[in-house]
PDB file of N, CA and C in Angstrom:
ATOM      1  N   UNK A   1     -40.676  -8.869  -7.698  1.00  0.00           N
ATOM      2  CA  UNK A   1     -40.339  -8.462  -9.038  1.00  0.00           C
ATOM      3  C   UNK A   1     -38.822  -8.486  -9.199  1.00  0.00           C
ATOM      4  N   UNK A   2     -38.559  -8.909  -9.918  1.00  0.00           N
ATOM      5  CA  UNK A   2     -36.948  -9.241 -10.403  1.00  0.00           C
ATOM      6  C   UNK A   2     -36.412  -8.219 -11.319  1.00  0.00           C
ATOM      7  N   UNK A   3     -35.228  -7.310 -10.617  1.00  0.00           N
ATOM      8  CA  UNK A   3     -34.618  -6.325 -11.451  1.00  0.00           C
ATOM      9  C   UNK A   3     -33.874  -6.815 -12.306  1.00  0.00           C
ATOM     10  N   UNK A   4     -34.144  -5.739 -13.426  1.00  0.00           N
ATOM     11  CA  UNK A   4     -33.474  -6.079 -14.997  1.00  0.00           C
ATOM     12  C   UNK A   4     -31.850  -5.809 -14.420  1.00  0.00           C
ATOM     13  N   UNK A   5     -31.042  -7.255 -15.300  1.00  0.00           N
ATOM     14  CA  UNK A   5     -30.194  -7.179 -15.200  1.00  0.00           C
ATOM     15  C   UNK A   5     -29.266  -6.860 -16.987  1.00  0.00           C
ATOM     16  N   UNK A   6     -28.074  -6.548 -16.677  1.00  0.00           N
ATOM     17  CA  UNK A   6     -26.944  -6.669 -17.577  1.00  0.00           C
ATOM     18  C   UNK A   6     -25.640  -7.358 -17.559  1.00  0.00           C
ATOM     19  N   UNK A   7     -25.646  -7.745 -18.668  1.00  0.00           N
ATOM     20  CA  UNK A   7     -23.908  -8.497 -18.660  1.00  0.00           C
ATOM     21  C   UNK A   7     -22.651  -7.473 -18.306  1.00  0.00           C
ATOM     22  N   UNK A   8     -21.231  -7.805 -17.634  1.00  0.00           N
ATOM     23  CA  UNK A   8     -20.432  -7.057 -16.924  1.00  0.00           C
ATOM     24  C   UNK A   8     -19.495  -7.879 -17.999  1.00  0.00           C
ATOM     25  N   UNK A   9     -18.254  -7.304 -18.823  1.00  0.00           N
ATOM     26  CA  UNK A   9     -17.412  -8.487 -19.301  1.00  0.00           C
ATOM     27  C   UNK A   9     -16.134  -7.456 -18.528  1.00  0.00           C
ATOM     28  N   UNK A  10     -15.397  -8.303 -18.427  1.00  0.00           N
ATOM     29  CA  UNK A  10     -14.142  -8.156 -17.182  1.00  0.00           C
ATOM     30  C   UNK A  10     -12.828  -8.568 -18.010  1.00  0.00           C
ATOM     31  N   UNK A  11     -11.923  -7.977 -18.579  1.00  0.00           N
ATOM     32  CA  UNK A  11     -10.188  -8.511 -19.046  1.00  0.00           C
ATOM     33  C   UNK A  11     -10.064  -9.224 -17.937  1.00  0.00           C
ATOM     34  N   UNK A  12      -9.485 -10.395 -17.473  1.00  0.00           N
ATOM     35  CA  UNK A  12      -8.387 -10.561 -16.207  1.00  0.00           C
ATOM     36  C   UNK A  12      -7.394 -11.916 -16.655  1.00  0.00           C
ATOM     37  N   UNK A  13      -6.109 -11.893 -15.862  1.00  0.00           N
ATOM     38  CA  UNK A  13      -5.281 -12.801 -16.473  1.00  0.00           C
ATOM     39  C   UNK A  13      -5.705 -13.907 -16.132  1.00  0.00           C
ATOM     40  N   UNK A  14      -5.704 -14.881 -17.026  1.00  0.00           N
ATOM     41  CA  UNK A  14      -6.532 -16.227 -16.799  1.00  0.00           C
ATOM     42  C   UNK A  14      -5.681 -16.938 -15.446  1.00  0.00           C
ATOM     43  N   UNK A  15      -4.527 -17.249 -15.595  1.00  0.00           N
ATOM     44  CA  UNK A  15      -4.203 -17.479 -14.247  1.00  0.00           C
ATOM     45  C   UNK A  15      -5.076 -16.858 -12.968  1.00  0.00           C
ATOM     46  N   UNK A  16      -4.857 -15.824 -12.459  1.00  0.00           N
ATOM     47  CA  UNK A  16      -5.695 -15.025 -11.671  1.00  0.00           C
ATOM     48  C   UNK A  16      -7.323 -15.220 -11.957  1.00  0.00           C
ATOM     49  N   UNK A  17      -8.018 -15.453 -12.616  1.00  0.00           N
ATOM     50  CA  UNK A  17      -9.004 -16.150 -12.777  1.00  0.00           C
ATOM     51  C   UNK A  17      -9.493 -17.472 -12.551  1.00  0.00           C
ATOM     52  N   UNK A  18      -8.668 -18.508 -12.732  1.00  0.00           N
ATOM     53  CA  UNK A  18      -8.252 -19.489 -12.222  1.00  0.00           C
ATOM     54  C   UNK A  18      -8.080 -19.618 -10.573  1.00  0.00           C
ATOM     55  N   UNK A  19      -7.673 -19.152  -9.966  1.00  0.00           N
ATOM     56  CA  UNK A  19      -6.543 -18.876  -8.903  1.00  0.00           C
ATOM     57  C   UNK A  19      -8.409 -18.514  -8.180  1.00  0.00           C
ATOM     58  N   UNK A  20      -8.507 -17.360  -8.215  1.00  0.00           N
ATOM     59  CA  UNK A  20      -9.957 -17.145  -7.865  1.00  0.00           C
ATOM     60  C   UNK A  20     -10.872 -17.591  -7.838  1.00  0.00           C
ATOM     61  N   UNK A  21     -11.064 -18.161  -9.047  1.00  0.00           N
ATOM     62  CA  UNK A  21     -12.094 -18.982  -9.152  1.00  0.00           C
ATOM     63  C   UNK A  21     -12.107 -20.232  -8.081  1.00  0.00           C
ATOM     64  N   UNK A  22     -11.139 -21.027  -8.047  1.00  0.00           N
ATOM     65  CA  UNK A  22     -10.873 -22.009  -6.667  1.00  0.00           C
ATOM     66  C   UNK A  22     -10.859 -21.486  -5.858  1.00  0.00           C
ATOM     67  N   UNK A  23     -10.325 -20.604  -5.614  1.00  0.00           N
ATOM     68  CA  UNK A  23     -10.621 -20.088  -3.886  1.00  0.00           C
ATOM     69  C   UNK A  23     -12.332 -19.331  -3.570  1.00  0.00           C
ATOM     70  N   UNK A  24     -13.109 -18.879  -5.065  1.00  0.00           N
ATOM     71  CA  UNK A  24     -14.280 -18.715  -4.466  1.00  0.00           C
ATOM     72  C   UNK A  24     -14.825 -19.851  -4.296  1.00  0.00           C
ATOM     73  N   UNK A  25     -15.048 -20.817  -5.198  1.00  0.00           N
ATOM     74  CA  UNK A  25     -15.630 -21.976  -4.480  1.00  0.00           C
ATOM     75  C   UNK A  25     -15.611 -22.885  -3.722  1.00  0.00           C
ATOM     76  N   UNK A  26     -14.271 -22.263  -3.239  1.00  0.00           N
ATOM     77  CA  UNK A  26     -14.356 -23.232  -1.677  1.00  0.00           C
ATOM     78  C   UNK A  26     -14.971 -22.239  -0.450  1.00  0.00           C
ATOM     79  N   UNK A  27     -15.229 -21.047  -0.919  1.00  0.00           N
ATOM     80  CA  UNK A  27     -16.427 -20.330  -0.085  1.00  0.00           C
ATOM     81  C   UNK A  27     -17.258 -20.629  -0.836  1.00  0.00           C
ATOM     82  N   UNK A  28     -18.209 -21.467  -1.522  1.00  0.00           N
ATOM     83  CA  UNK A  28     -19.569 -21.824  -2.053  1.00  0.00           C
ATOM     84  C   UNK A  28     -19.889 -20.303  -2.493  1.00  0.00           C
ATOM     85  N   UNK A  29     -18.957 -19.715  -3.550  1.00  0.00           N
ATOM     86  CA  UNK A  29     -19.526 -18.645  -4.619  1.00  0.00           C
ATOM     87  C   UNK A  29     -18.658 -18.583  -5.969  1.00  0.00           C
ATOM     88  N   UNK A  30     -19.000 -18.092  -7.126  1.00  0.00           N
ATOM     89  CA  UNK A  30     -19.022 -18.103  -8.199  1.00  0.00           C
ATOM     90  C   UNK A  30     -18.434 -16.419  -8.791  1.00  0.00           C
ATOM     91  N   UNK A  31     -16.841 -16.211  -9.454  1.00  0.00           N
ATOM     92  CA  UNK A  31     -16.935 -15.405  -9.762  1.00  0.00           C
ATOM     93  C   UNK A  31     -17.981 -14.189  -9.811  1.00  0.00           C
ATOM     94  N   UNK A  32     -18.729 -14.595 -10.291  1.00  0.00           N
ATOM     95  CA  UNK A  32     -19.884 -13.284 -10.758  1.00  0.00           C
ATOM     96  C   UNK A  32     -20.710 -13.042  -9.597  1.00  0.00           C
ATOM     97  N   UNK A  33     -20.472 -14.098  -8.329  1.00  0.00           N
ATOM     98  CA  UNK A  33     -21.094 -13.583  -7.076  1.00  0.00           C
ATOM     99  C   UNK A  33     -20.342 -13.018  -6.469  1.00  0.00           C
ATOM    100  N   UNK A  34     -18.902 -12.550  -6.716  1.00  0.00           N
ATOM    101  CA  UNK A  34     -18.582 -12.136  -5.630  1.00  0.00           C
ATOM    102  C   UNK A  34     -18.260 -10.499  -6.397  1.00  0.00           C
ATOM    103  N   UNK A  35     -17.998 -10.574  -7.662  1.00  0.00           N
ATOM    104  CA  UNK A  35     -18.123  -9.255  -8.492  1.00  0.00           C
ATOM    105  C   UNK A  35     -19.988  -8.421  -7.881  1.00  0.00           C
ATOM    106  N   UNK A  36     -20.833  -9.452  -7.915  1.00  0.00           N
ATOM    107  CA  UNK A  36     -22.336  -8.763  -7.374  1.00  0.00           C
ATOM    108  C   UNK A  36     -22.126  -8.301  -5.599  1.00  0.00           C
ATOM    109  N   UNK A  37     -21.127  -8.986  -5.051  1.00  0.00           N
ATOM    110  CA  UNK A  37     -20.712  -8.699  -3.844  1.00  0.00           C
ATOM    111  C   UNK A  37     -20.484  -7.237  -3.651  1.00  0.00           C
ATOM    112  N   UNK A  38     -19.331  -7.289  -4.631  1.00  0.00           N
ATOM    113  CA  UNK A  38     -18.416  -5.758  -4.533  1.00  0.00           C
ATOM    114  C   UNK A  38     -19.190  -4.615  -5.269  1.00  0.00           C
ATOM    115  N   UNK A  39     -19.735  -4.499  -6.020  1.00  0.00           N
ATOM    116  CA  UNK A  39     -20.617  -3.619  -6.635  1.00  0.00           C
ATOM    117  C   UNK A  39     -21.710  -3.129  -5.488  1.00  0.00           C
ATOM    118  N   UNK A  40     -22.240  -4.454  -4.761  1.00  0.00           N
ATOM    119  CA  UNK A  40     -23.321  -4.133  -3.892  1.00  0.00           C
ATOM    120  C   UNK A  40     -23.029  -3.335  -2.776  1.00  0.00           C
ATOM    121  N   UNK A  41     -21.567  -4.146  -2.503  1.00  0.00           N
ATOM    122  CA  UNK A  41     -20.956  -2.876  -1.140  1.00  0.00           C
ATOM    123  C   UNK A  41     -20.407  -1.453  -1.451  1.00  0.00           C
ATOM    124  N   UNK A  42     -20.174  -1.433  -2.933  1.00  0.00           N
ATOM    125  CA  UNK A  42     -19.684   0.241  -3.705  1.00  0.00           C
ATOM    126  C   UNK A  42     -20.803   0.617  -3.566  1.00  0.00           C
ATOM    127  N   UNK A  43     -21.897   0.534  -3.574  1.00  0.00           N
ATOM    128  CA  UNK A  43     -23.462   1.364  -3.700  1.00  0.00           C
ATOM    129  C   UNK A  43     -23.997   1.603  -2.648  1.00  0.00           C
ATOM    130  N   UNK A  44     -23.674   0.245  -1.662  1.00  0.00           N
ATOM    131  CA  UNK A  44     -24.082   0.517  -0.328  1.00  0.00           C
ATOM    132  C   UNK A  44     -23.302   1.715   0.790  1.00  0.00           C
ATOM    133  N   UNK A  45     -22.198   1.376   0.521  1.00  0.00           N
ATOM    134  CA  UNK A  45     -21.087   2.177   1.128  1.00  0.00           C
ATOM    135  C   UNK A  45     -21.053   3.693   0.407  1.00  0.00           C
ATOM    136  N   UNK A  46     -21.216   3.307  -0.589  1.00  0.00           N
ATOM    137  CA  UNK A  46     -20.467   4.738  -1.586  1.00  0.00           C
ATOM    138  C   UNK A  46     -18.920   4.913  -1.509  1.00  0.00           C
ATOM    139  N   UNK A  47     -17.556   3.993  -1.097  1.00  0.00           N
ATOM    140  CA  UNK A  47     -16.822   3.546  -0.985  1.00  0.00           C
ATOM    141  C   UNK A  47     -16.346   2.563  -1.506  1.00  0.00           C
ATOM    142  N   UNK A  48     -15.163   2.392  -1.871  1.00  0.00           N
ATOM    143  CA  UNK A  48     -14.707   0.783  -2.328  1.00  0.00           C
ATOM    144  C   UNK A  48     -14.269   0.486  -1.156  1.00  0.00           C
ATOM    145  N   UNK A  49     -14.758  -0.776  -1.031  1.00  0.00           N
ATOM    146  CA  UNK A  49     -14.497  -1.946   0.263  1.00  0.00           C
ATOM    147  C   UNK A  49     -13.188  -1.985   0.239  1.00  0.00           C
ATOM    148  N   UNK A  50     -12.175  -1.807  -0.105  1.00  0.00           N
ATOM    149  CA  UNK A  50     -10.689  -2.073   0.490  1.00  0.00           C
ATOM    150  C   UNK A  50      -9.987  -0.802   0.489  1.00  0.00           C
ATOM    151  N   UNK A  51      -8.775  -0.853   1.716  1.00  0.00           N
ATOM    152  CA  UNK A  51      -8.306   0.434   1.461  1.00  0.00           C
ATOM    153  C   UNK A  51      -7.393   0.816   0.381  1.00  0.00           C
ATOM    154  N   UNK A  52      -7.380   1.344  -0.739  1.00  0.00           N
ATOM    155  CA  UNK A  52      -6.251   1.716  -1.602  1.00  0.00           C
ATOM    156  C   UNK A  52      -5.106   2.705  -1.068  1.00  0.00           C
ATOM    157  N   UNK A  53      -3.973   2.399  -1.594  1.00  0.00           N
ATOM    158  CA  UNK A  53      -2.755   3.184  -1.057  1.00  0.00           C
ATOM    159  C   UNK A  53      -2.300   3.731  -2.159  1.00  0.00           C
ATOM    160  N   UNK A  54      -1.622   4.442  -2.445  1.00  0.00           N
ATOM    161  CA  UNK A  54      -0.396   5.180  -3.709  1.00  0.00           C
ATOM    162  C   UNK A  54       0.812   4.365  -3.163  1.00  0.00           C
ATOM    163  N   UNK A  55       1.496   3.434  -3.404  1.00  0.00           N
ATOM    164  CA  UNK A  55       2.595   2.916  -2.953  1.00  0.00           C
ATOM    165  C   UNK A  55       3.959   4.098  -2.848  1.00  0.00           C
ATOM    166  N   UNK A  56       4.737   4.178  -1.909  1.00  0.00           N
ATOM    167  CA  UNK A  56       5.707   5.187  -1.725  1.00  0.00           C
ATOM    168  C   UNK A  56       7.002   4.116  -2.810  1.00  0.00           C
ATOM    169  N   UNK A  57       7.484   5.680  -3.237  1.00  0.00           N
ATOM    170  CA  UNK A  57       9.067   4.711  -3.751  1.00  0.00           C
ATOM    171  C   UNK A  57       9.345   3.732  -3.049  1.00  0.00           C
ATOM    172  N   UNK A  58       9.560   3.553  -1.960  1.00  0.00           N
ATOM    173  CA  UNK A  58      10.533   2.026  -1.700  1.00  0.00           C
ATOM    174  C   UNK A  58       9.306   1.089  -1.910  1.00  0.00           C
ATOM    175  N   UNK A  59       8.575   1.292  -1.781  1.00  0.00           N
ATOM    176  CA  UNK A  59       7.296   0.082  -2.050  1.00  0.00           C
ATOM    177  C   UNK A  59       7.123  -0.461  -3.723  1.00  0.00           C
ATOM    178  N   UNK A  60       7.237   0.728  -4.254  1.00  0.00           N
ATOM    179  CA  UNK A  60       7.627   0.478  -5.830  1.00  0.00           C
ATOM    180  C   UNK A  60       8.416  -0.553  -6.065  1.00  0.00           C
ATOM    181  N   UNK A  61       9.680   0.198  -5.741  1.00  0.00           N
ATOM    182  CA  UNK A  61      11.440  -0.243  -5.940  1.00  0.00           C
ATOM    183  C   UNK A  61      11.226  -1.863  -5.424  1.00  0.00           C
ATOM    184  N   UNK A  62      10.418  -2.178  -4.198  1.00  0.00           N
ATOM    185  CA  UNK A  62      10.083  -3.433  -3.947  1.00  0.00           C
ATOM    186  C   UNK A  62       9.603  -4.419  -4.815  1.00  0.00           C
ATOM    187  N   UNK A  63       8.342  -3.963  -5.461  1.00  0.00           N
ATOM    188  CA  UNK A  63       7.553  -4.674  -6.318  1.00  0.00           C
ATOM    189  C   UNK A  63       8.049  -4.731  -7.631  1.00  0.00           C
ATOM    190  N   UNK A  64       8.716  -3.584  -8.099  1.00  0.00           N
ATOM    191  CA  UNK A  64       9.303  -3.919  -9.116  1.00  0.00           C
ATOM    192  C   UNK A  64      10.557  -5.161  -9.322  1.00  0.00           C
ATOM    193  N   UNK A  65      10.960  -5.283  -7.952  1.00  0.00           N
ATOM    194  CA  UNK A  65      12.278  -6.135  -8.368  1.00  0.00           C
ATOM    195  C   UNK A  65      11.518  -7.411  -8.027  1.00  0.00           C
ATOM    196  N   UNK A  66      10.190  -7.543  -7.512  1.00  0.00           N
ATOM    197  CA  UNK A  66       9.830  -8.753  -6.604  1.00  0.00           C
ATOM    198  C   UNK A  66       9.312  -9.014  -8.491  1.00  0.00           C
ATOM    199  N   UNK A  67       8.535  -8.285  -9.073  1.00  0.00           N
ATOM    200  CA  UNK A  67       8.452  -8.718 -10.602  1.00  0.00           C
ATOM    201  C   UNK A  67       9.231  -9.370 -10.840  1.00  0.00           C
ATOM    202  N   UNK A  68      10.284  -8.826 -11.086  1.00  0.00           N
ATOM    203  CA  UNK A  68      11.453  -9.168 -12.110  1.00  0.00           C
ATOM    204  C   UNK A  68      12.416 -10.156 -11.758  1.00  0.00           C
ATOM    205  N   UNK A  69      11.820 -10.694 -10.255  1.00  0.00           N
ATOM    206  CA  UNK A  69      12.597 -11.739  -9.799  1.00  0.00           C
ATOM    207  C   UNK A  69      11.575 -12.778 -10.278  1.00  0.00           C
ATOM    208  N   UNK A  70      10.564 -12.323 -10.646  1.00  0.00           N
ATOM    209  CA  UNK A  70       9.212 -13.321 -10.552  1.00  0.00           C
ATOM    210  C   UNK A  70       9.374 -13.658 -11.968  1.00  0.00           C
ATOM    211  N   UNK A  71       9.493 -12.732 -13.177  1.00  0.00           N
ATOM    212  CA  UNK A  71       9.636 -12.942 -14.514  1.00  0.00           C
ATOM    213  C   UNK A  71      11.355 -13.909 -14.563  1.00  0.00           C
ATOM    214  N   UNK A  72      12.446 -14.010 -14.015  1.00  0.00           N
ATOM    215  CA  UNK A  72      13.292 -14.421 -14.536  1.00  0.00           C
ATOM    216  C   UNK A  72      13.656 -15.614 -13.099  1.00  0.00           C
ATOM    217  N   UNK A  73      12.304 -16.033 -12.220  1.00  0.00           N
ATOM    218  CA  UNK A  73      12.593 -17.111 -11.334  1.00  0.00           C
ATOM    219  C   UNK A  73      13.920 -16.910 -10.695  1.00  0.00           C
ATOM    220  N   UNK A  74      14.245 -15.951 -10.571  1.00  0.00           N
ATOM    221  CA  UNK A  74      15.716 -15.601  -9.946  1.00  0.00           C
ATOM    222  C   UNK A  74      15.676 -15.790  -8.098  1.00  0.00           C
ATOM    223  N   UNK A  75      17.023 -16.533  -7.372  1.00  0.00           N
ATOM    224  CA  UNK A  75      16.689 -16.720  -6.164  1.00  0.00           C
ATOM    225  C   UNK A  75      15.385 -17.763  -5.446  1.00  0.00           C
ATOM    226  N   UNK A  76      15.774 -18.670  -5.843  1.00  0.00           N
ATOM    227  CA  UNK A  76      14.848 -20.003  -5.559  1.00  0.00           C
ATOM    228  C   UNK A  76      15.545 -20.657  -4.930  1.00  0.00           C
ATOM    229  N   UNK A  77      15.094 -21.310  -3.544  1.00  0.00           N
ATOM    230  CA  UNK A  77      15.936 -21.685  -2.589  1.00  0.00           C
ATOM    231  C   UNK A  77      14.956 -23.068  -2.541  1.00  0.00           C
ATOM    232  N   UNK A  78      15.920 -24.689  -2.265  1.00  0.00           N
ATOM    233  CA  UNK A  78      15.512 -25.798  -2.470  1.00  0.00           C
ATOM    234  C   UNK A  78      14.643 -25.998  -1.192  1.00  0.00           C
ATOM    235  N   UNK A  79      15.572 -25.267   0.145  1.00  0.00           N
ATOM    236  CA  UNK A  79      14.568 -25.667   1.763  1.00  0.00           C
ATOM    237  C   UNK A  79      14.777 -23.860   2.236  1.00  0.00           C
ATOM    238  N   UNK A  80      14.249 -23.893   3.604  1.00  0.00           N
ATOM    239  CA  UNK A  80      14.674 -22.791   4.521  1.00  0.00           C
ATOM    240  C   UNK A  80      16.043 -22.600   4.827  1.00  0.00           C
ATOM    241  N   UNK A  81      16.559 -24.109   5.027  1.00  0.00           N
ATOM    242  CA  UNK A  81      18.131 -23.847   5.379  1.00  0.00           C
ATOM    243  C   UNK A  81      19.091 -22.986   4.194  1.00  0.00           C
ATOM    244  N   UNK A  82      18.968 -23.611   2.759  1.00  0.00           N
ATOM    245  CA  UNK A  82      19.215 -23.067   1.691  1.00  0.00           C
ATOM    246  C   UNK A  82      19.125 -21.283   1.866  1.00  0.00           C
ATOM    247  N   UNK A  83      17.889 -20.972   2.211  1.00  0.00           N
ATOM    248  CA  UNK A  83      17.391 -19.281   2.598  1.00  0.00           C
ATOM    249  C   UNK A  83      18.451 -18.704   3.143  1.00  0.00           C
ATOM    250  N   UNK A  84      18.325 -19.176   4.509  1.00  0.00           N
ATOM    251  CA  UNK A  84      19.159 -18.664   5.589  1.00  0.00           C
ATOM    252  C   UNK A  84      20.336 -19.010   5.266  1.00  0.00           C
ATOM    253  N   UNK A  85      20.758 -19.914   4.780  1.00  0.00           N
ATOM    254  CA  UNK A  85      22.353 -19.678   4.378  1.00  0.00           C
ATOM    255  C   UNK A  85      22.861 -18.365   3.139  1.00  0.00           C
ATOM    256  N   UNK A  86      22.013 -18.026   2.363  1.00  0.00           N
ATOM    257  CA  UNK A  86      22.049 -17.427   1.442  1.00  0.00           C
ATOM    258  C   UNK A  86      22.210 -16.111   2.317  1.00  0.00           C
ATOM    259  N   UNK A  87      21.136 -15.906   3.140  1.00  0.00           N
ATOM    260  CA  UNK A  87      21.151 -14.508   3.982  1.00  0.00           C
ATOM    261  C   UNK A  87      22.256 -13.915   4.598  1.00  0.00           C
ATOM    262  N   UNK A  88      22.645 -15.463   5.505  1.00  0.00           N
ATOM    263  CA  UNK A  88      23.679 -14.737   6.158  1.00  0.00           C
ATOM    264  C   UNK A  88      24.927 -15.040   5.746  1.00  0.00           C
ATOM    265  N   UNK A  89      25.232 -15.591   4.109  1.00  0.00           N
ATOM    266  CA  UNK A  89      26.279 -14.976   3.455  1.00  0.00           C
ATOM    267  C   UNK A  89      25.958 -13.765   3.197  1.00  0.00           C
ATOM    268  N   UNK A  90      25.019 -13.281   2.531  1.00  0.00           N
ATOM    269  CA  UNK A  90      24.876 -12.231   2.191  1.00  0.00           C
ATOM    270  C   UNK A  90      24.756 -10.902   3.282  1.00  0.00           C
ATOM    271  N   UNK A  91      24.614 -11.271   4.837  1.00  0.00           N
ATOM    272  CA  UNK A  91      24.973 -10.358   5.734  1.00  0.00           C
ATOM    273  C   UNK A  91      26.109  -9.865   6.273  1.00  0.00           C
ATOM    274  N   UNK A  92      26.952 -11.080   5.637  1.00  0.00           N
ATOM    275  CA  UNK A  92      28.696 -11.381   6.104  1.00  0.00           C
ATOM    276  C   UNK A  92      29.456 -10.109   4.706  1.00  0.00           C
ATOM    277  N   UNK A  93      28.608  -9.878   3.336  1.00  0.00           N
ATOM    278  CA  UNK A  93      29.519  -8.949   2.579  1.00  0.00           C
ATOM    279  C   UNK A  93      29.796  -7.462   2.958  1.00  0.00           C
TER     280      UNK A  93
END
């Protein structure tokens, strides 16, 4: 006998949807299988499957600037050498 199901509708940024979506199907699954994944292991577990953290200030202070380097492409280096030269000017101030 086949349990009654319902529709789940989900916001997510289409990029990140995208992005997911290719990487589930190169594990041979489908968005909505892997959402039936995680639901199944919240019920089974009574837990969410990953560990959540409260990020501490410097973890913030991190992500926030890793944003805002991300929103204004700031610090884009052409190779590794480019990197490391940047660094260790910047270790020399």
């Amino acid at each position: 006998m086949m349990a009654h199901s319902s529709m789940l509708h989900v916001r997510v940024d289409d990029e990140i949807k995208t992005q997911a979506s290719e990487a589930l199907a190169a594990m041979g699954l489908t968005v909505s299988d892997a959402v039936r994944i995680l639901l199944k292991r919240v019920v089974n577990d009574q837990a969410f499957p990953l560990e959540l953290k409260v990020p501490n200030t410097a973890t913030r202070e991190a992500m926030d600037e890793a944003r805002e380097m991300m929103k204004t492409k700031a610090t884009r280096f052409e190779s590794a050498d480019a990197l490391i030269d940047d660094l260790e000017k910047a270790g020399q101030q």
